[in-house]
Every structure is written in structure tokens, then in C-alpha cells.
N, C-alpha and C. Protein backbone atom coordinates (compact mmCIF):
# COMPACT_ATOMS: atom_id res chain seq x y z
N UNK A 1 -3.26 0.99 41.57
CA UNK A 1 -2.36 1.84 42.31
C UNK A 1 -2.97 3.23 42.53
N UNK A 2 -3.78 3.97 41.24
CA UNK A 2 -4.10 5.14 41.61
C UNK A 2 -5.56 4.76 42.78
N UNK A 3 -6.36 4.33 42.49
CA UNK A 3 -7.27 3.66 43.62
C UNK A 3 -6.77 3.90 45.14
N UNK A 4 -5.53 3.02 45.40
CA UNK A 4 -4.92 3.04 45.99
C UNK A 4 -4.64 4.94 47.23
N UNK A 5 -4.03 4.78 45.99
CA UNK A 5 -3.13 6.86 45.97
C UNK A 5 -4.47 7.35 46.59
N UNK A 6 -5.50 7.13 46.05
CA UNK A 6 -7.12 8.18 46.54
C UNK A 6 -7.60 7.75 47.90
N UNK A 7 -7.79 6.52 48.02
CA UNK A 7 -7.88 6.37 49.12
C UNK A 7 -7.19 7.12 50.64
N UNK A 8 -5.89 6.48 50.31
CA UNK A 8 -4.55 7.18 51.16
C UNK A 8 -5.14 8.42 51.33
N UNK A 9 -5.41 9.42 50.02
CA UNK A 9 -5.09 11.07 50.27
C UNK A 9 -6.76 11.11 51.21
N UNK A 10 -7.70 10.34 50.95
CA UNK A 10 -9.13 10.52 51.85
C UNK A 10 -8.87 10.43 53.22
N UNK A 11 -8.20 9.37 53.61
CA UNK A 11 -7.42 9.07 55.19
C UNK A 11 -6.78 10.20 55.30
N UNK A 12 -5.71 10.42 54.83
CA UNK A 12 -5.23 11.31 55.06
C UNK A 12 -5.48 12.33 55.53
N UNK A 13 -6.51 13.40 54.52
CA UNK A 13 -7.63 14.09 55.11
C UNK A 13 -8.32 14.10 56.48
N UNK A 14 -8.59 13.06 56.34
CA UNK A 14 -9.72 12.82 58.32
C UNK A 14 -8.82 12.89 59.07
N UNK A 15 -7.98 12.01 58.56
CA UNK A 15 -7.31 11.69 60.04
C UNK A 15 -6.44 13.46 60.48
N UNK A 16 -6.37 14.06 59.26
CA UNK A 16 -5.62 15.58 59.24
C UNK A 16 -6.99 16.68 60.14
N UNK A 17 -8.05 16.16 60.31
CA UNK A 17 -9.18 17.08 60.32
C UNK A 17 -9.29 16.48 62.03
N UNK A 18 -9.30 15.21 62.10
CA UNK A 18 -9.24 14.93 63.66
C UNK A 18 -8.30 15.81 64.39
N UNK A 19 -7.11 15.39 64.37
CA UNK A 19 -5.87 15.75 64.76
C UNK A 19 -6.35 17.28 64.50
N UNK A 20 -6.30 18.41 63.99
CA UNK A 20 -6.45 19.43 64.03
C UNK A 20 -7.80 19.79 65.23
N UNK A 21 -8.81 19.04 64.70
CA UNK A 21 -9.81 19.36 65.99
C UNK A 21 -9.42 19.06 67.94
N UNK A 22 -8.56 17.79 67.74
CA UNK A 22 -8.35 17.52 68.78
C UNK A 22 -7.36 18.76 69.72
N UNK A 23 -6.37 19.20 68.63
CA UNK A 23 -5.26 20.08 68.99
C UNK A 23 -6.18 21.79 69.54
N UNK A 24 -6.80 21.82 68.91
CA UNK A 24 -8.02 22.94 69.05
C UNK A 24 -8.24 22.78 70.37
N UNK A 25 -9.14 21.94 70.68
CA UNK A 25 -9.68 21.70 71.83
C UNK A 25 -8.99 21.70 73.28
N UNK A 26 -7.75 21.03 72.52
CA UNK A 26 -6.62 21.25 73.76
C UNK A 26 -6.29 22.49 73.98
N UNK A 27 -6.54 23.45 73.03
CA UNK A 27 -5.54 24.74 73.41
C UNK A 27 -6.07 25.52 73.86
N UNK A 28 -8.18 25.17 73.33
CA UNK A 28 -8.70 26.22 74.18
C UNK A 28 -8.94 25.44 75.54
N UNK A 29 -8.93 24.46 76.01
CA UNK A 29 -9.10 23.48 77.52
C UNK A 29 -8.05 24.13 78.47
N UNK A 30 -6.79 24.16 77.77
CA UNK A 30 -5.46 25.12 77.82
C UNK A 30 -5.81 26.60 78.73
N UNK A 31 -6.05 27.28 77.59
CA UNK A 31 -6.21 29.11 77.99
C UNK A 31 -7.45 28.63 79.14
N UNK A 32 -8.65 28.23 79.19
CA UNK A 32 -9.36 28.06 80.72
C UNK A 32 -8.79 27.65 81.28
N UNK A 33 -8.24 26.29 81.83
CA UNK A 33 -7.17 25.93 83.18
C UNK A 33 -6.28 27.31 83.35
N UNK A 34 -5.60 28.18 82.60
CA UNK A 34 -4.63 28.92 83.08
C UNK A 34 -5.60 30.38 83.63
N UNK A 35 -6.87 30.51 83.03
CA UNK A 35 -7.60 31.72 83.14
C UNK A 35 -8.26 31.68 84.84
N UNK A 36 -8.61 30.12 84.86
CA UNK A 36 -8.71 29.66 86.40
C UNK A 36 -7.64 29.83 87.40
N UNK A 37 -6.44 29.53 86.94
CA UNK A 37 -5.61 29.27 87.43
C UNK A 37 -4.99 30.70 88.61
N UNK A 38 -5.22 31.47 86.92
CA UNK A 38 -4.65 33.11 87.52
C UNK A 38 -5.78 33.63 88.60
N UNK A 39 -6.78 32.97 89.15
CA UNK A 39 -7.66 33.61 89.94
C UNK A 39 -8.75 34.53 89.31
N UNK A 40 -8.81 34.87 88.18
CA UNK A 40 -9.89 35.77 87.48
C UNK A 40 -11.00 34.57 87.91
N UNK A 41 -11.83 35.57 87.34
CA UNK A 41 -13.54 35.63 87.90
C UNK A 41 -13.86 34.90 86.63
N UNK A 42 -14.40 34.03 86.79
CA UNK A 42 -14.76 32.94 85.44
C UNK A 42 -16.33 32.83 85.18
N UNK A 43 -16.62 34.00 84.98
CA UNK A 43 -18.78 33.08 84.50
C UNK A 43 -18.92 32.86 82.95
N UNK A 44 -20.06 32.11 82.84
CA UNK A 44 -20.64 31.63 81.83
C UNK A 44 -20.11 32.08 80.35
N UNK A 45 -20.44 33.13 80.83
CA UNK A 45 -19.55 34.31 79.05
C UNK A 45 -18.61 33.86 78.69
N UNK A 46 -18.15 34.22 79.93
CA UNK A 46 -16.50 33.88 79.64
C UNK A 46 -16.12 32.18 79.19
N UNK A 47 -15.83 31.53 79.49
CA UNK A 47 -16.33 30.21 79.76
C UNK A 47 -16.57 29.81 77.98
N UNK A 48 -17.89 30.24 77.37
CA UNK A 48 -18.61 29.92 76.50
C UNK A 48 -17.56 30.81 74.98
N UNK A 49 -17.12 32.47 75.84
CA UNK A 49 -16.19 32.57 74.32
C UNK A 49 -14.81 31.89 74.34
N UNK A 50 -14.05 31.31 75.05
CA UNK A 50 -13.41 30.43 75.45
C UNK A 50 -13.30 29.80 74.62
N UNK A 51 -14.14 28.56 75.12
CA UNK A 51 -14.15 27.31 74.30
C UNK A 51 -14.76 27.20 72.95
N UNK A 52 -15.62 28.27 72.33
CA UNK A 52 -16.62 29.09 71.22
C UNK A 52 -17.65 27.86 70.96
N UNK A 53 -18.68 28.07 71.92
CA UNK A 53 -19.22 27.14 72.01
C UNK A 53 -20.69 27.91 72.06
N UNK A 54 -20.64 29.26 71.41
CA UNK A 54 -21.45 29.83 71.46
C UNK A 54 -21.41 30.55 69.86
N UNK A 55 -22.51 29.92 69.20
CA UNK A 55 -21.91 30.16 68.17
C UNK A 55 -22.94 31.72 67.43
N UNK A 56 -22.76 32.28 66.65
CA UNK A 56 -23.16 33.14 65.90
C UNK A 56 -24.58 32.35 65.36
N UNK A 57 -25.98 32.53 65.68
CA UNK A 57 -26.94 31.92 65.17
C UNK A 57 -27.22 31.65 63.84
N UNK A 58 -26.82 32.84 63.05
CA UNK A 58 -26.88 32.65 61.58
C UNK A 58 -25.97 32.27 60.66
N UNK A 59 -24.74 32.02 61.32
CA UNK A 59 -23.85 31.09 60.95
C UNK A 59 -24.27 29.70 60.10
N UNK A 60 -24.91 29.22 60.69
CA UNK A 60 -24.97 27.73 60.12
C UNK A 60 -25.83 28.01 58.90
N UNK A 61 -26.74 28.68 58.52
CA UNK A 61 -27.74 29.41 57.50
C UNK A 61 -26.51 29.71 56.84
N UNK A 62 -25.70 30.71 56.69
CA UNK A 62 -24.80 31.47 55.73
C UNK A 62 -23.64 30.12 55.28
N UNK A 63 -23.30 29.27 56.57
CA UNK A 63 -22.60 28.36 55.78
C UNK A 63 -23.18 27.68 54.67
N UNK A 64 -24.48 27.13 55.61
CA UNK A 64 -25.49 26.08 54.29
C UNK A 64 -24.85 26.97 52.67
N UNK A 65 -25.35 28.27 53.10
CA UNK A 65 -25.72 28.91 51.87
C UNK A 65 -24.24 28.53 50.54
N UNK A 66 -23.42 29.03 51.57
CA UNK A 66 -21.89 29.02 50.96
C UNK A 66 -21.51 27.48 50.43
N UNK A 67 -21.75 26.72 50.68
CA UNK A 67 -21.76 25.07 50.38
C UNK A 67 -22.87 24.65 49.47
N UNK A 68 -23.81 24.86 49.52
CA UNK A 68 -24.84 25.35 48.17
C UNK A 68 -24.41 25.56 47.37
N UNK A 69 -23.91 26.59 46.95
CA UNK A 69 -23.17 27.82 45.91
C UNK A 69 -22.34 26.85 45.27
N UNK A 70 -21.63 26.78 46.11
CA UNK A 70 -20.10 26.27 45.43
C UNK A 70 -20.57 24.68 44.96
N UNK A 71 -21.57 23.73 45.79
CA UNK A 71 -22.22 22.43 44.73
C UNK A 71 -22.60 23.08 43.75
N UNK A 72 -23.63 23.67 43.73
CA UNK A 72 -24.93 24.19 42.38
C UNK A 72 -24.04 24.63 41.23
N UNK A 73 -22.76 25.05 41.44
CA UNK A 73 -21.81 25.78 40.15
C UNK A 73 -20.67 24.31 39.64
N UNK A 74 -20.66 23.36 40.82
CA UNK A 74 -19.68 22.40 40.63
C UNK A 74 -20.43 21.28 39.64
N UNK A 75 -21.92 21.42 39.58
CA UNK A 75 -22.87 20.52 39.10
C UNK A 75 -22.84 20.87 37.53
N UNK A 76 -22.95 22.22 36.82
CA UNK A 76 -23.37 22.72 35.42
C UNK A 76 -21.32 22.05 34.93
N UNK A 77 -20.47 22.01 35.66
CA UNK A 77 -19.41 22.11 35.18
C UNK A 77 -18.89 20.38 35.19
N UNK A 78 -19.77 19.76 36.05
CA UNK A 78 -19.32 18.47 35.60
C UNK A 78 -19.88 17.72 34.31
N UNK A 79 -21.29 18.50 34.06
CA UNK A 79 -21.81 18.23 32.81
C UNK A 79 -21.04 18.92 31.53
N UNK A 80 -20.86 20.04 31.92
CA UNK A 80 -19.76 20.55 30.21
C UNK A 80 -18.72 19.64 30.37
N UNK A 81 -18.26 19.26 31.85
CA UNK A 81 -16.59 17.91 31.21
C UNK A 81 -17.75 17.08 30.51
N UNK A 82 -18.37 16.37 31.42
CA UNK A 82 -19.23 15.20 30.82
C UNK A 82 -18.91 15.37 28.88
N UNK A 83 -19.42 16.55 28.49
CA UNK A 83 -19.86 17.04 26.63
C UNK A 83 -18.55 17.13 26.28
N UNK A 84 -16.94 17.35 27.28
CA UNK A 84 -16.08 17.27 26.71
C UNK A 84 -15.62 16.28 26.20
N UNK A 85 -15.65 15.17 27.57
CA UNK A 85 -15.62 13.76 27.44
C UNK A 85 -15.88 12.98 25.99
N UNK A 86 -17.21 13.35 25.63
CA UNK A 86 -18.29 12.71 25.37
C UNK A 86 -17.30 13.10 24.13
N UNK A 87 -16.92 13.51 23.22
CA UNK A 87 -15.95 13.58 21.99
C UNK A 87 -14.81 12.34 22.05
N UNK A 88 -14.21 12.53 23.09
CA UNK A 88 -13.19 10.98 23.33
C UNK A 88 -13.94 9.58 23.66
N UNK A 89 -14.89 9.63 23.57
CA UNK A 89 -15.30 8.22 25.15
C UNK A 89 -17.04 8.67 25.07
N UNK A 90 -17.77 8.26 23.81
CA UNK A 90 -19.42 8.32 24.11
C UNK A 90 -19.71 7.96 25.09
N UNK A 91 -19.27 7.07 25.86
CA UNK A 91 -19.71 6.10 27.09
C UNK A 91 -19.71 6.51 28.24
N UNK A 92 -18.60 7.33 28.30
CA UNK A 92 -18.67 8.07 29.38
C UNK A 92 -19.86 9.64 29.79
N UNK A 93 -20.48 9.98 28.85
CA UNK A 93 -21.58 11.00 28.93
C UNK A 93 -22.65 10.78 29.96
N UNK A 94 -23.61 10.07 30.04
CA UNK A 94 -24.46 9.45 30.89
C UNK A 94 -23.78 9.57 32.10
N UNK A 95 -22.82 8.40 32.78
CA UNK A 95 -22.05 8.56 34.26
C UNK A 95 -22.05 10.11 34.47
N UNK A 96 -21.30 10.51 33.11
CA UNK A 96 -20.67 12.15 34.17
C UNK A 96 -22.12 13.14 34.55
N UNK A 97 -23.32 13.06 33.52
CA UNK A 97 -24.27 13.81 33.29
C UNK A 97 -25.25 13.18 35.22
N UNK A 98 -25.30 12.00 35.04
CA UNK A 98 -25.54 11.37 36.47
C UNK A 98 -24.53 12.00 37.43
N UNK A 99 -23.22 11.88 37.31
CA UNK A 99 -22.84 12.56 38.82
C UNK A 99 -23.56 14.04 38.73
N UNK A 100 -23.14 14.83 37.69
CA UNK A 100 -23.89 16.50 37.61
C UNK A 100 -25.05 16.80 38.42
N UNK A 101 -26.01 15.26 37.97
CA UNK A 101 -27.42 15.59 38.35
C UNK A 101 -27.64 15.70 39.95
N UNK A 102 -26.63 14.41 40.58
CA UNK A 102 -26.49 13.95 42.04
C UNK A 102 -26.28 15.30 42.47
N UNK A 103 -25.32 16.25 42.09
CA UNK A 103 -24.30 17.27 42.57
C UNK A 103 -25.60 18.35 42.45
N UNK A 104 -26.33 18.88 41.73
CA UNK A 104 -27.64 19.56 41.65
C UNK A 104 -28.57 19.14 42.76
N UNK A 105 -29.08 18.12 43.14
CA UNK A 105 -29.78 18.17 44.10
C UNK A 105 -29.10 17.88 45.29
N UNK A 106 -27.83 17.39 45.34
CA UNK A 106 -27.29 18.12 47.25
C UNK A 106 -27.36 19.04 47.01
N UNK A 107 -27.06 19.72 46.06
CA UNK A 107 -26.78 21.64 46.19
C UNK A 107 -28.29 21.94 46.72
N UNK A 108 -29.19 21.72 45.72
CA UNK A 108 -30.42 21.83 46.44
C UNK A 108 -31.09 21.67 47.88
N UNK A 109 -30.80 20.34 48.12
CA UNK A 109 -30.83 20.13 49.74
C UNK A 109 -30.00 20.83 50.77
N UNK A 110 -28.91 21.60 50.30
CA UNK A 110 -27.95 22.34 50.89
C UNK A 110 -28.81 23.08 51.00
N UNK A 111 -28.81 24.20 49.95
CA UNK A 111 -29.88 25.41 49.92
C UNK A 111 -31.33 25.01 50.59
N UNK A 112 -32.40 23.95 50.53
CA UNK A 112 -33.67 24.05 51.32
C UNK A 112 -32.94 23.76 53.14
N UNK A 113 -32.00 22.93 53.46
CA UNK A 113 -31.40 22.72 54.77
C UNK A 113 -31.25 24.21 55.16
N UNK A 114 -30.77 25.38 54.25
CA UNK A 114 -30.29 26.52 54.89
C UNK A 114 -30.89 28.12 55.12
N UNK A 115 -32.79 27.11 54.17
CA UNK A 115 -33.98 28.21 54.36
C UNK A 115 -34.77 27.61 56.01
N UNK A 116 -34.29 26.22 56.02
CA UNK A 116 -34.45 25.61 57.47
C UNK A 116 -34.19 26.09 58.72
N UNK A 117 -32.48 26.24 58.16
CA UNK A 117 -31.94 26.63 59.24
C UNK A 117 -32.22 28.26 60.04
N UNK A 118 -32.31 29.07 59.05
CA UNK A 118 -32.78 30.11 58.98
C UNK A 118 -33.99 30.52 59.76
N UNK A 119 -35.12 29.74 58.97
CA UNK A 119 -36.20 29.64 59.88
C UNK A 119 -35.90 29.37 61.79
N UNK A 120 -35.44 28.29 61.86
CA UNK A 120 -35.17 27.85 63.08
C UNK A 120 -34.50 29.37 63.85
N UNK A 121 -33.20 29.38 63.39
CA UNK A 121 -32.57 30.77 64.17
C UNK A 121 -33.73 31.83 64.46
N UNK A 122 -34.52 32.19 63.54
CA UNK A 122 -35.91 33.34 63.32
C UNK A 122 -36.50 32.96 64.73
N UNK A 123 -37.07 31.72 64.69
CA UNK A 123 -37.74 31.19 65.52
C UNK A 123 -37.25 30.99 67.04
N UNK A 124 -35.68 30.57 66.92
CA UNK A 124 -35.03 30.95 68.45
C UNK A 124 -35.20 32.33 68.96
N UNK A 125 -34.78 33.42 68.46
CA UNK A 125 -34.65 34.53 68.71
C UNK A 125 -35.43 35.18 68.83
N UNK A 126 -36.95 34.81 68.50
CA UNK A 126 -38.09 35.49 68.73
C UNK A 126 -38.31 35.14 69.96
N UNK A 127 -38.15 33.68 70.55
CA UNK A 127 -38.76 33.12 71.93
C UNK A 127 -38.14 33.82 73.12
């Protein structure tokens, strides 16, 4: 049943993250039809902060970074449950110390993805 319950709340989730994106999209599709509508002068700029389809270059770098962070600290803390565990339930030490480890290197790949990304932006903005 709890299996169950987790699943549900994961659906739940997406399908909450669709529906929010979709509603987005409509509202900015929305404000352009009416910005057309009223006869204003519509170029590219405009257009692009609109729909925000123009994004802040170093954005995606500072997110990486921020999603990093918050794995790399979520990783040392699944290993102290793990040592809490490990007083009730020896058996359970190993699994939790394995998820910790998993959770350390996405954080890692977060963080090298966001010296990547970085680079790249450097590299747009110079051209």
C-alpha cells in the first residue's frame, strides 16, 4: 500500500509540473495574441521577453551550481542516517552508504555539467 501511496504522489507530481507548464504557455501565447491584437509594433525583443525564451546565459551555470549544492550536502546526510540506521538494522548500512555514494557523484556531475556550462556561455559571448 505504501509502494502504492509513492508512486501516486510521483504521478502526481508530473502530471502537476505538466499542467503548470502547459497553463504558462497559454498565458504567455495569451498576452502576444492580445499585444498583436492592440496594434502595437511587435519585433523580435518583444516577442522573445514575452514568451522568455531568451534566457539569462548564466542561468543554467548558477542553476547547475544550486542543484549541486543541495545533492553534495543531501549525500554526507544520507550516510549519518545510514550510521543511525546501522544501530537498529546492521543490514541496512551498506544500501544507505551506496545510495550516499550514488548522491556524491550526481552532485559531482552536477557541479563538472555546470563548469561546462559556464565554459560554453564564456565561449558564446565572446563570438
Amino acid at each position: 500500500m505504501g509502494a502504492l501511496g509513492f508512486w501516486l504522489f510521483i504521478a502526481a507530481i508530473v502530471l502537476g509540473g505538466i499542467w503548470d507548464s502547459a497553463r504558462k504557455r497559454e498565458t504567455q501565447q495569451e498576452t502576444l495574441r492580445r499585444v498583436i491584437e492592440s496594434g502595437a509594433s511587435v519585433d523580435q525583443a518583444t516577442v522573445e521577453r514575452i514568451l522568455g525564451s531568451h534566457s539569462d546565459p548564466q542561468s543554467n551555470a548558477r542553476d547547475l551550481k544550486v542543484a549541486a549544492t543541495i545533492v553534495l550536502y543531501i549525500a554526507p546526510g544520507l550516510a549519518i542516517l545510514g550510521l543511525c540506521i546501522w544501530f537498529i538494522n546492521q543490514q541496512a548500512l551498506l544500501p544507505i552508504i551506496g545510495a550516499a555514494t550514488l548522491m556524491a557523484f550526481i552532485g559531482l556531475g552536477l557541479r563538472a555539467a555546470a563548469r561546462i556550462a559556464e565554459g560554453t556561455d564564456q565561449q558564446d559571448s565572446s563570438n
